[in-house]
C-alpha atoms as a PDB file:
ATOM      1  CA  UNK A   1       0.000   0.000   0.000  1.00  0.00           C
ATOM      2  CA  UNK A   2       1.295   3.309  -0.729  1.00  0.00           C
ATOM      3  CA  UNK A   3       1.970   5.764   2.247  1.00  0.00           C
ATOM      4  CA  UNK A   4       3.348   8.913   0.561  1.00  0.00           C
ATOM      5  CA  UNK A   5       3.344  10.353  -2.562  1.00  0.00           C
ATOM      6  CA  UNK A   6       6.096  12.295  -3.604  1.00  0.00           C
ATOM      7  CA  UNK A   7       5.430  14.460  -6.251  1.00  0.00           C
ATOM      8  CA  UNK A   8       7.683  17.754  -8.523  1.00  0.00           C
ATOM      9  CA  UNK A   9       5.519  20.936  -8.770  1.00  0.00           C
ATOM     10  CA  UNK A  10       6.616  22.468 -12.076  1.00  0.00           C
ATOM     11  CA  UNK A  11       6.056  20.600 -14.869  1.00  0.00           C
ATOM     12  CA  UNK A  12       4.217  17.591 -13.097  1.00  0.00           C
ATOM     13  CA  UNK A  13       1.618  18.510 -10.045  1.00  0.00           C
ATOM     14  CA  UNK A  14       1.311  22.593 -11.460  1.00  0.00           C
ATOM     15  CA  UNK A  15      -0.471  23.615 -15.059  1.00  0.00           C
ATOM     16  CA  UNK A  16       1.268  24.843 -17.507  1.00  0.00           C
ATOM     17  CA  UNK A  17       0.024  28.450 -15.910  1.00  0.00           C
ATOM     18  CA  UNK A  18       1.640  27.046 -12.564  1.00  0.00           C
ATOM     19  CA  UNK A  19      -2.038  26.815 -11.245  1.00  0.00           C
ATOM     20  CA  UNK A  20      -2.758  23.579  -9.107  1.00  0.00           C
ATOM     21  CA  UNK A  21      -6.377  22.409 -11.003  1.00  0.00           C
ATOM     22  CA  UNK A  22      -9.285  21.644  -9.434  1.00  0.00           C
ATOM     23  CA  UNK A  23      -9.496  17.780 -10.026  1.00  0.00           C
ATOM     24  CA  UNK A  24      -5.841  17.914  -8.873  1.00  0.00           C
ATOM     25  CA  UNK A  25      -6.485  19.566  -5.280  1.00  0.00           C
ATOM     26  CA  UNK A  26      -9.354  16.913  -5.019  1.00  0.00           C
ATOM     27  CA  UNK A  27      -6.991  14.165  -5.065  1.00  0.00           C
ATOM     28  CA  UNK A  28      -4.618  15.151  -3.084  1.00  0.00           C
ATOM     29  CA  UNK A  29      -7.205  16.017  -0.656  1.00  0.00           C
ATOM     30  CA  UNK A  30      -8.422  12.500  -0.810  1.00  0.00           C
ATOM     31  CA  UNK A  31      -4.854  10.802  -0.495  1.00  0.00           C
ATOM     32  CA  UNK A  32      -4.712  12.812   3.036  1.00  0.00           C
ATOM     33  CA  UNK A  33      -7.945  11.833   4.035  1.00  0.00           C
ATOM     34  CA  UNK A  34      -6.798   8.507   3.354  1.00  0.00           C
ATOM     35  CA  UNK A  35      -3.803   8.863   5.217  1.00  0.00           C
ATOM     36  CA  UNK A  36      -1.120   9.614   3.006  1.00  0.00           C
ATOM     37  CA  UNK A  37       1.622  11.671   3.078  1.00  0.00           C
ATOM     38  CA  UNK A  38       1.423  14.359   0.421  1.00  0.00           C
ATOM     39  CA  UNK A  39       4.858  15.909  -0.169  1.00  0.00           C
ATOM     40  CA  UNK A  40       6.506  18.465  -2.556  1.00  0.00           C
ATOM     41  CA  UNK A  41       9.549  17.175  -3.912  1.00  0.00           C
ATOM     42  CA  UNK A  42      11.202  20.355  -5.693  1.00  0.00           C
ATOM     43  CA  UNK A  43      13.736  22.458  -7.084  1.00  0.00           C
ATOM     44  CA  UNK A  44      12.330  25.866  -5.218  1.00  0.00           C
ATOM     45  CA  UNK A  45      13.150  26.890  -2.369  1.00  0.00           C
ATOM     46  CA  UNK A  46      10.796  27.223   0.430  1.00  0.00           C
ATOM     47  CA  UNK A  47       9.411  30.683  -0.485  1.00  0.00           C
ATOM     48  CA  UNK A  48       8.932  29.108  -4.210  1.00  0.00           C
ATOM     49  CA  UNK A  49       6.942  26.514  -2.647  1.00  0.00           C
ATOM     50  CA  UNK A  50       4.720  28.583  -0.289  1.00  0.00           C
ATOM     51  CA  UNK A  51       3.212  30.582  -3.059  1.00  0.00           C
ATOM     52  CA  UNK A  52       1.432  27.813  -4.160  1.00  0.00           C
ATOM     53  CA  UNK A  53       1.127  26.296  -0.849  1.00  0.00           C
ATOM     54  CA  UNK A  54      -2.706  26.861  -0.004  1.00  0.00           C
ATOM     55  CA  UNK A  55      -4.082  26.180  -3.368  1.00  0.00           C
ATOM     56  CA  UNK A  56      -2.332  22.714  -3.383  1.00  0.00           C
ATOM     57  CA  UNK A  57      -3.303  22.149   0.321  1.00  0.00           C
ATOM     58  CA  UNK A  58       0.492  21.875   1.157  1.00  0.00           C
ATOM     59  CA  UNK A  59       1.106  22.057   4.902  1.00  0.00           C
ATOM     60  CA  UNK A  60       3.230  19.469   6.203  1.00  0.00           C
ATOM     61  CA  UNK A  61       6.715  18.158   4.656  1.00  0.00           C
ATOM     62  CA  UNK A  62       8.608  20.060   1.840  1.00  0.00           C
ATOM     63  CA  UNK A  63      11.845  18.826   0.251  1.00  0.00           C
ATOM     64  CA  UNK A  64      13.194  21.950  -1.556  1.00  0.00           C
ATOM     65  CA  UNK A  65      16.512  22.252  -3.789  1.00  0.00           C
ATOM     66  CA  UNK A  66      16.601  19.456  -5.086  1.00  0.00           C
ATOM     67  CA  UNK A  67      15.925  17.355  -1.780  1.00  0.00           C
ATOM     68  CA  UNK A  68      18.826  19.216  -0.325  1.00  0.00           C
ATOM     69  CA  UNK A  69      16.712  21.364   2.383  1.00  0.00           C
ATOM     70  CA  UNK A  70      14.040  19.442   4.417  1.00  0.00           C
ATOM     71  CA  UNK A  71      11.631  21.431   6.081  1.00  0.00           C
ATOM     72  CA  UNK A  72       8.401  21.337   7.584  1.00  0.00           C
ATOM     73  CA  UNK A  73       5.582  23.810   6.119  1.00  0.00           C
ATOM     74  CA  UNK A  74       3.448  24.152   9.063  1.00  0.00           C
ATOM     75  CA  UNK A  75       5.976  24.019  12.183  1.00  0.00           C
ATOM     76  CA  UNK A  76       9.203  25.798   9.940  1.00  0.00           C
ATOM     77  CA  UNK A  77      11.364  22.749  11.475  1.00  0.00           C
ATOM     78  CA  UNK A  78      14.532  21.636   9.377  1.00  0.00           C
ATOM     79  CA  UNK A  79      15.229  18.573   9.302  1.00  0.00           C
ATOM     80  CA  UNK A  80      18.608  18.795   7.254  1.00  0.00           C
ATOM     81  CA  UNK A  81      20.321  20.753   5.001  1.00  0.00           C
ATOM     82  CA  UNK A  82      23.138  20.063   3.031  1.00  0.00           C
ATOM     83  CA  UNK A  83      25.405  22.481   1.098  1.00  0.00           C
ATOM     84  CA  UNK A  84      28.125  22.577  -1.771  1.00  0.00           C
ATOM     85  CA  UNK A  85      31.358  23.224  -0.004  1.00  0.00           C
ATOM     86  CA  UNK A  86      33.046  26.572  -1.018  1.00  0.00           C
ATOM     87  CA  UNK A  87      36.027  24.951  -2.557  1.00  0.00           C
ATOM     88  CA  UNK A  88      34.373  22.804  -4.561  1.00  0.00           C
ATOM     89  CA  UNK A  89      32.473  25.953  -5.622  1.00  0.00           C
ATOM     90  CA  UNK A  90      35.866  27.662  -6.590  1.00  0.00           C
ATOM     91  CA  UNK A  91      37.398  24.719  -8.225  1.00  0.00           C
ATOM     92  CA  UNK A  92      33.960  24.644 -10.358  1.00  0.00           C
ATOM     93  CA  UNK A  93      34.041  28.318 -11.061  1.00  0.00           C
ATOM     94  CA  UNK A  94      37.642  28.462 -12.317  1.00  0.00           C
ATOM     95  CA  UNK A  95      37.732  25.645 -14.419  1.00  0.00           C
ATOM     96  CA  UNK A  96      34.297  26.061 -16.003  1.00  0.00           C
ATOM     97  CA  UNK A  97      35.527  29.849 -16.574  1.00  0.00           C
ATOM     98  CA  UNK A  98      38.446  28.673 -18.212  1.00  0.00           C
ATOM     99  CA  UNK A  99      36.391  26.137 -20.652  1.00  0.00           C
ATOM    100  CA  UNK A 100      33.084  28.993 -21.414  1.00  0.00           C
ATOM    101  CA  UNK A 101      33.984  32.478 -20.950  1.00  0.00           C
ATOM    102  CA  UNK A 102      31.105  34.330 -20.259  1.00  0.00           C
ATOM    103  CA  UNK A 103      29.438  31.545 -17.693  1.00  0.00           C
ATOM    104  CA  UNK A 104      27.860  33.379 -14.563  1.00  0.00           C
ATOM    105  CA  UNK A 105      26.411  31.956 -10.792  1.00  0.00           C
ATOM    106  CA  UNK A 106      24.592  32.602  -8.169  1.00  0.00           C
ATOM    107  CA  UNK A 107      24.730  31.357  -4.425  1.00  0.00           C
ATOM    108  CA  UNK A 108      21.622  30.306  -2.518  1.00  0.00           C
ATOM    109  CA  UNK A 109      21.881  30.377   1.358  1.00  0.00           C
ATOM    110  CA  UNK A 110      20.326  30.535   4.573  1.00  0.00           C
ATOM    111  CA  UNK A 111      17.460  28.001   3.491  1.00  0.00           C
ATOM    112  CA  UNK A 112      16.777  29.758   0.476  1.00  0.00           C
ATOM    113  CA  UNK A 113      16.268  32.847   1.640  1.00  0.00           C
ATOM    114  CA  UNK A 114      19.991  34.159   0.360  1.00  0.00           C
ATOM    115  CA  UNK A 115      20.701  34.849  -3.279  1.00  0.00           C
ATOM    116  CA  UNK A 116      24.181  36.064  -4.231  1.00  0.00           C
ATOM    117  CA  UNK A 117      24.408  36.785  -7.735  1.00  0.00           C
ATOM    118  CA  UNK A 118      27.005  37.354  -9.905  1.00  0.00           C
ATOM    119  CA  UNK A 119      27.129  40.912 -11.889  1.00  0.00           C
ATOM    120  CA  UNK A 120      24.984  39.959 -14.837  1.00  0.00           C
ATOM    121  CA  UNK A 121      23.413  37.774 -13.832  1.00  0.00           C
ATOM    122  CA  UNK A 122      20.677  39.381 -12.847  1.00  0.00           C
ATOM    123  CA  UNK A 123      20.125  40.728 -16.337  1.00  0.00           C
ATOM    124  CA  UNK A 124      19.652  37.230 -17.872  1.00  0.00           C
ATOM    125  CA  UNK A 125      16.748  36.138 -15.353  1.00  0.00           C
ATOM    126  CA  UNK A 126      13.123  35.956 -14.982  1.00  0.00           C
ATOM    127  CA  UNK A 127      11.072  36.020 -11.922  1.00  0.00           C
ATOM    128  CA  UNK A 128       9.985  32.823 -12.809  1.00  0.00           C
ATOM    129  CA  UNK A 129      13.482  31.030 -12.685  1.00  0.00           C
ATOM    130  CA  UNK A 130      13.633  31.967  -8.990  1.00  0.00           C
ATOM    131  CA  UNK A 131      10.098  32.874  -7.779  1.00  0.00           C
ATOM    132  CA  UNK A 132      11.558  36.336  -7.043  1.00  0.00           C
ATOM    133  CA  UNK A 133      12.418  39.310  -8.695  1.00  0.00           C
ATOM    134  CA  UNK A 134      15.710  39.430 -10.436  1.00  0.00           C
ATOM    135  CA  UNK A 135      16.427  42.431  -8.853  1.00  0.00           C
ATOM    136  CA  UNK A 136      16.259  41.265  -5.674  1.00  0.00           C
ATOM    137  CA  UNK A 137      19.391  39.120  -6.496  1.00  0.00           C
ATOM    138  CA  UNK A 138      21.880  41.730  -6.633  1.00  0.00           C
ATOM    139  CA  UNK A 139      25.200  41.978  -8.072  1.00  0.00           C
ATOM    140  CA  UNK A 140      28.225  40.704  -6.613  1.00  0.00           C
ATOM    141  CA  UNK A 141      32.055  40.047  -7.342  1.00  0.00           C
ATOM    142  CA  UNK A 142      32.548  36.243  -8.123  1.00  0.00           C
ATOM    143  CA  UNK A 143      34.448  36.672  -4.994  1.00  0.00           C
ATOM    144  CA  UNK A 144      31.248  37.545  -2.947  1.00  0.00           C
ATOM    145  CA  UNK A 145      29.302  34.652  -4.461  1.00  0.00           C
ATOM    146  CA  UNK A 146      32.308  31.893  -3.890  1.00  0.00           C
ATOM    147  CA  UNK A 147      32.881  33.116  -0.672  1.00  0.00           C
ATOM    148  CA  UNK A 148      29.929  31.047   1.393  1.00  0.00           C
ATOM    149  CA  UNK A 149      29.199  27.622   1.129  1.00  0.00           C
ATOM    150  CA  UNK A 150      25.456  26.974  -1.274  1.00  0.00           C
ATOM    151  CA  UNK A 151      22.381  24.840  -0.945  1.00  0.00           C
ATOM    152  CA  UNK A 152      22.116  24.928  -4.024  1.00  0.00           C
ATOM    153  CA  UNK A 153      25.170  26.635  -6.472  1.00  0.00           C
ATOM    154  CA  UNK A 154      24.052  28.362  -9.899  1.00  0.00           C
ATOM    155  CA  UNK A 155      25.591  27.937 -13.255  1.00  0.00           C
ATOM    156  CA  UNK A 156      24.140  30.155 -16.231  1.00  0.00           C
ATOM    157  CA  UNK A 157      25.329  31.364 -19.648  1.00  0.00           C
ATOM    158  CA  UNK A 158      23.110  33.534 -21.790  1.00  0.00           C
ATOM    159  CA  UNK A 159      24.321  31.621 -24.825  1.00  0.00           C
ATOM    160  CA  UNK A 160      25.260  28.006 -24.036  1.00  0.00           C
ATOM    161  CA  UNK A 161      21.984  25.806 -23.294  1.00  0.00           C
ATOM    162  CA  UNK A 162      22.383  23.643 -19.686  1.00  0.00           C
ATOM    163  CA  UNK A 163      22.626  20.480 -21.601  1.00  0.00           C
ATOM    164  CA  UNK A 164      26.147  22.100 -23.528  1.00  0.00           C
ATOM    165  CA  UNK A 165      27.158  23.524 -20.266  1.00  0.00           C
ATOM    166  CA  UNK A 166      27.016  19.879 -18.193  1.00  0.00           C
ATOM    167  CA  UNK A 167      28.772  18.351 -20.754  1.00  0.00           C
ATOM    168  CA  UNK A 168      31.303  21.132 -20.183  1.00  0.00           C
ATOM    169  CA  UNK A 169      31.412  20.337 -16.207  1.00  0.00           C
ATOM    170  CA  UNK A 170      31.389  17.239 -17.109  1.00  0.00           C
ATOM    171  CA  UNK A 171      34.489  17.239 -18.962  1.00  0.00           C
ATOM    172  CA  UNK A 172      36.299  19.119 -16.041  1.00  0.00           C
ATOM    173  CA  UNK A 173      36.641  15.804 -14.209  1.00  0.00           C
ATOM    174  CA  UNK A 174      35.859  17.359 -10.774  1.00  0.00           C
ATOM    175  CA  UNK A 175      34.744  15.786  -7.655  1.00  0.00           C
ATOM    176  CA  UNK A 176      32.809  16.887  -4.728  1.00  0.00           C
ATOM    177  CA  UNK A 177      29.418  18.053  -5.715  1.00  0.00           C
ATOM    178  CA  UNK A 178      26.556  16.316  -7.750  1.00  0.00           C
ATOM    179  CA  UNK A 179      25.522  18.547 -11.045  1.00  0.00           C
ATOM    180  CA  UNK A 180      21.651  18.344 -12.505  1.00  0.00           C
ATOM    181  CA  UNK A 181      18.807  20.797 -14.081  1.00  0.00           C
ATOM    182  CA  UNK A 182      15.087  20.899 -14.004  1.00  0.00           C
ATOM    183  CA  UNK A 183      14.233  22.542 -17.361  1.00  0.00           C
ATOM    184  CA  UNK A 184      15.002  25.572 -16.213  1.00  0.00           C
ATOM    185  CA  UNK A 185      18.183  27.920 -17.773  1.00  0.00           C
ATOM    186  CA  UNK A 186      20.704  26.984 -15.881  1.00  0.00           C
ATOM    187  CA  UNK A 187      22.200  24.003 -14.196  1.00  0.00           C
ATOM    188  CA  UNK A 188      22.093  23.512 -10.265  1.00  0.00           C
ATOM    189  CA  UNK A 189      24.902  22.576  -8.707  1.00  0.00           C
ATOM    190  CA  UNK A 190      24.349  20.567  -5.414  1.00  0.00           C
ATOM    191  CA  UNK A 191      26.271  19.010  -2.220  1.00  0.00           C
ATOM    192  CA  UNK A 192      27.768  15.338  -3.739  1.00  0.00           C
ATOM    193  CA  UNK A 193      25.443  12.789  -3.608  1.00  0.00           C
ATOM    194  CA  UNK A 194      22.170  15.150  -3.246  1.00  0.00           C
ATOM    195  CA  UNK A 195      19.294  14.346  -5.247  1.00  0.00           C
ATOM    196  CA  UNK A 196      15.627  14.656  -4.981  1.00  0.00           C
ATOM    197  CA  UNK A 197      15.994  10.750  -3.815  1.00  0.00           C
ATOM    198  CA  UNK A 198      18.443  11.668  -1.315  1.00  0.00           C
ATOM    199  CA  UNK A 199      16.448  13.866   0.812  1.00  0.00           C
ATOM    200  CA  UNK A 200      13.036  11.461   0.220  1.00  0.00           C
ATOM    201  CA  UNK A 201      14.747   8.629   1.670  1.00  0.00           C
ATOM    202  CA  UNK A 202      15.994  10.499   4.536  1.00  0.00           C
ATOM    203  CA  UNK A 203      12.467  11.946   5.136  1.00  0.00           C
ATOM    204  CA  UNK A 204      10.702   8.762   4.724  1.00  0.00           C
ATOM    205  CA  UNK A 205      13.357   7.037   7.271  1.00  0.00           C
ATOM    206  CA  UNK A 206      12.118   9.688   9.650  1.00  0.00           C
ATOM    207  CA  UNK A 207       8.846   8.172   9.134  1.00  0.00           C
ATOM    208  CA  UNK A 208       9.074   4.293   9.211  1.00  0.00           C
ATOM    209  CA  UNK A 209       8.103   4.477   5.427  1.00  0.00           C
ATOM    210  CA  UNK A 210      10.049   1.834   3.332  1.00  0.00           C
ATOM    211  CA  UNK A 211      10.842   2.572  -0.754  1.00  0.00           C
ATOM    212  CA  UNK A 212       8.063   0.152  -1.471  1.00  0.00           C
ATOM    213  CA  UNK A 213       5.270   2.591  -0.305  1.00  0.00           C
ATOM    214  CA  UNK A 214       6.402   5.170  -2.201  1.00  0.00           C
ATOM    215  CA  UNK A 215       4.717   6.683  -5.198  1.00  0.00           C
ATOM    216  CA  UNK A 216       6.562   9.373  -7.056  1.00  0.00           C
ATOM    217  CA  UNK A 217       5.774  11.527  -9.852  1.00  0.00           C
ATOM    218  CA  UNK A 218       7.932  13.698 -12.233  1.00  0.00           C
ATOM    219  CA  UNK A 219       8.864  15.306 -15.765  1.00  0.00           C
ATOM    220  CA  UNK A 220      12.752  16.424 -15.436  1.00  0.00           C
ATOM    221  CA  UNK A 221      16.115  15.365 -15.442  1.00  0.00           C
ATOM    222  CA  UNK A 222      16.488  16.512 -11.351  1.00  0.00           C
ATOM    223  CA  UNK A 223      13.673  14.219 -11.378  1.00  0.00           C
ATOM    224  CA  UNK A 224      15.368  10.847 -12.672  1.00  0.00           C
ATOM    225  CA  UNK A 225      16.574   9.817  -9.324  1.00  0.00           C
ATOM    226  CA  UNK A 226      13.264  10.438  -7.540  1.00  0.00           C
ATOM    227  CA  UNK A 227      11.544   8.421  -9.649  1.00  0.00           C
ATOM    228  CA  UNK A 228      13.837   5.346 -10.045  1.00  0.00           C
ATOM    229  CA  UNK A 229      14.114   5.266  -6.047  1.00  0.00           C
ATOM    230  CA  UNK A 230      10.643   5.392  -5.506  1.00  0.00           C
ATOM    231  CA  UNK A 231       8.089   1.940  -5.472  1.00  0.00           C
ATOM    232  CA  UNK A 232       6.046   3.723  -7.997  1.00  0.00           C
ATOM    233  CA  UNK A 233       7.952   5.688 -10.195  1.00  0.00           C
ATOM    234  CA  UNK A 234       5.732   7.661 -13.033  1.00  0.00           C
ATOM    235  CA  UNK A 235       6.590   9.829 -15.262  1.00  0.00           C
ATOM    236  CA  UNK A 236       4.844  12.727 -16.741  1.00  0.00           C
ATOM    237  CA  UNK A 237       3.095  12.597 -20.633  1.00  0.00           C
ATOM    238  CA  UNK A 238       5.545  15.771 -21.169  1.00  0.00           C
ATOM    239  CA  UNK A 239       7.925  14.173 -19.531  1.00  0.00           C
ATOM    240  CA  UNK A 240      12.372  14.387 -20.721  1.00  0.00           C
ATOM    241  CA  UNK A 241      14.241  11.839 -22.169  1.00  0.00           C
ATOM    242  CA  UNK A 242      15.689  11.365 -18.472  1.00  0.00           C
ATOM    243  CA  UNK A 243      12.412  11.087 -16.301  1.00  0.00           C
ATOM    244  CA  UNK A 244      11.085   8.880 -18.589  1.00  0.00           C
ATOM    245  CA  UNK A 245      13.690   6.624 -18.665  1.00  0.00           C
ATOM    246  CA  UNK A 246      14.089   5.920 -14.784  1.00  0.00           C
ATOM    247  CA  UNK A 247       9.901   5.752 -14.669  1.00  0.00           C
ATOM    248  CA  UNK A 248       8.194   2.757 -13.751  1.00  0.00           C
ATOM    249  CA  UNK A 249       5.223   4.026 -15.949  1.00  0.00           C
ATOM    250  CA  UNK A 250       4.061   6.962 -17.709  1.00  0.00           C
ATOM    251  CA  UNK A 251       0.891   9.267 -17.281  1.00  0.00           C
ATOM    252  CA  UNK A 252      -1.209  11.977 -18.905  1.00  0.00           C
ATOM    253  CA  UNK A 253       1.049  15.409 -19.345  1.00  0.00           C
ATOM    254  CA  UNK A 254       0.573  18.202 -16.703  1.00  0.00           C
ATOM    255  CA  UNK A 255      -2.271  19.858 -18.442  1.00  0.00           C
ATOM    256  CA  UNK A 256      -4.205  16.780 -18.673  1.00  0.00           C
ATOM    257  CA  UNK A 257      -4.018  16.437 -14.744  1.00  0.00           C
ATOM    258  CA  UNK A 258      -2.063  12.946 -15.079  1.00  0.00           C
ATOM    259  CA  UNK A 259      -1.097  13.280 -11.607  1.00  0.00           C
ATOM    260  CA  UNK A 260      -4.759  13.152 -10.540  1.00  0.00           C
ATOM    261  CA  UNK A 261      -5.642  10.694 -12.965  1.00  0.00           C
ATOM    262  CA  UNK A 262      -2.588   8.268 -11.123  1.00  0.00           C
ATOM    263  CA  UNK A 263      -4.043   9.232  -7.378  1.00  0.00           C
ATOM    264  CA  UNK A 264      -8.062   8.394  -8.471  1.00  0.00           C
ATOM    265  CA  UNK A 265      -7.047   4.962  -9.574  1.00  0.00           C
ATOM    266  CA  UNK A 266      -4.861   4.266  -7.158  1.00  0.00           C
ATOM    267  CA  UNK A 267      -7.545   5.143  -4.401  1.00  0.00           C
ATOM    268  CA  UNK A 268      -9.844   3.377  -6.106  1.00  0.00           C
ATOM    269  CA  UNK A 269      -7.958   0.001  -6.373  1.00  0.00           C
ATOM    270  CA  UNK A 270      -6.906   0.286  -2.881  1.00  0.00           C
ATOM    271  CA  UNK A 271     -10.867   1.026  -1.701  1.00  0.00           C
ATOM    272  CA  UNK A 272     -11.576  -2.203  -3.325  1.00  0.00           C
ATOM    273  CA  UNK A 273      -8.590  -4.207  -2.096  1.00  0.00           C
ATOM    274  CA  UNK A 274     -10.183  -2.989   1.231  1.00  0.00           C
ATOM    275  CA  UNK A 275     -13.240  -4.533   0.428  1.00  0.00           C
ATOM    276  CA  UNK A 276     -12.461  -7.491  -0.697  1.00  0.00           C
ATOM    277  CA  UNK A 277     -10.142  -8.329   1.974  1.00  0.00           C
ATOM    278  CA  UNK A 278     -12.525  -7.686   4.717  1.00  0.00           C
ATOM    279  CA  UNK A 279     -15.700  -9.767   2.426  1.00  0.00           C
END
């Protein structure tokens, strides 16, 4: 029986207009009523996930950057935290620098809340890339922005697409942080050996919940992981190459509310397994 779903907000759980439907807030509604753990498995940060907080019905456990910040909605309690040391940061800048002129990043600290950018950087961004302003993120010395270790450690370049610029990383050879993106333009950069997994099964050992009663959802590469750990892997109908690869199974695209469509069944099997077992 599953006992918590798992589930990405952008590009999986959230519209294409990053609304949370109707039919979708009625499953998830029913999964809690049911007893299961509903929790948003995402690369924003806390304030990212807030905003859509009370139209999803989200009010217990969040696992933000990545699954590199766990934190409880409701009470504000972390539960951990992990960050990409500053010399791996440095040793990241300079030789990606050396290999794309032009590259650009951005620290986030203090559980989010912190955004050190690069001068520049803020010139390439949207509010939508990081659920704020991009003036908010200032504009820093690569200094400032290597100085403090990251939750989560920004790479950008306003000509080279995130897939060019991990191959790039890639070919640096470099050790001591884990390297993924979400769709978005730019790659994350997070603590080695974070992953949206990571922080689920740290969250779900904090629970008693095994692998096996987890159902995941998700459409991105920063998703692959997630899904491959969980029991119940599915991917999204608009789901990448990557997410669809690790996925157990594959569902209608955001805009046709596949997440929902997942949940209803699911509920529905389970309400008859009930049934018959007690006949």
């Amino acid at each position: 029986m599953i006992r918590l779903i798992a589930t990405d907000l952008d590009g999986t759980l959230l519209r294409p207009d990053r609304t949370v439907s109707a039919r979708t807030r009625a499953a998830l509604d029913a999964a809690r009523t049911a007893g299961i753990h509903v929790v948003p498995v995402t690369a924003r940060q806390p304030r990212g996930v807030r905003r859509i907080a009370e139209a999803a019905g989200f009010d217990g456990y969040a696992l933000c950057a990545n699954g590199a910040y766990g934190v409880h909605l409701g009470t504000g309690e972390v539960l951990f935290e992990a960050h990409v040391s500053a010399a791996a940061q440095r040793a990241l800048a300079w030789g990606l620098t050396q290999r794309v002129p032009g590259v650009l990043f951005l620290s986030v600290r203090e559980g989010g809340e912190v955004y050190v950018a690069q001068e520049g950087y803020a010139a390439l961004a949207r509010y939508e890339d990081h659920k704020r302003e991009p003036g908010e993120l200032g504009g820093h010395d690569l200094d400032a922005v290597l100085a403090a270790p990251s939750l989560k450690f920004i790479v950008r370049h306003a000509a080279v697409t995130p897939r060019e610029l991990l191959g790039e990383l890639r070919a640096l050879k470099l050790g001591g942080f884990a390297v993924t993106h979400s769709g978005s333009p730019f790659l994350e950069v997070l603590a080695e050996g974070v992953s949206k997994a990571w922080g689920l099964e740290r969250l779900c050992t904090r629970l008693g919940i095994r692998r096996e009663e987890v159902l995941a959802f998700g459409d991105a590469p920063n998703d692959a992981e997630l899904l491959a750990w969980a029991g119940r892997g599915v991917a999204m109908g608009n789901a990448e190459p990557e997410a669809l690869a690790a996925a157990d199974e594959v569902t209608l695209t955001n805009e046709e509310d596949g997440v929902a469509v997942v949940i209803e069944q699911m509920l529905i099997e389970a309400e008859q397994f009930s049934q018959s077992s007690s006949a």
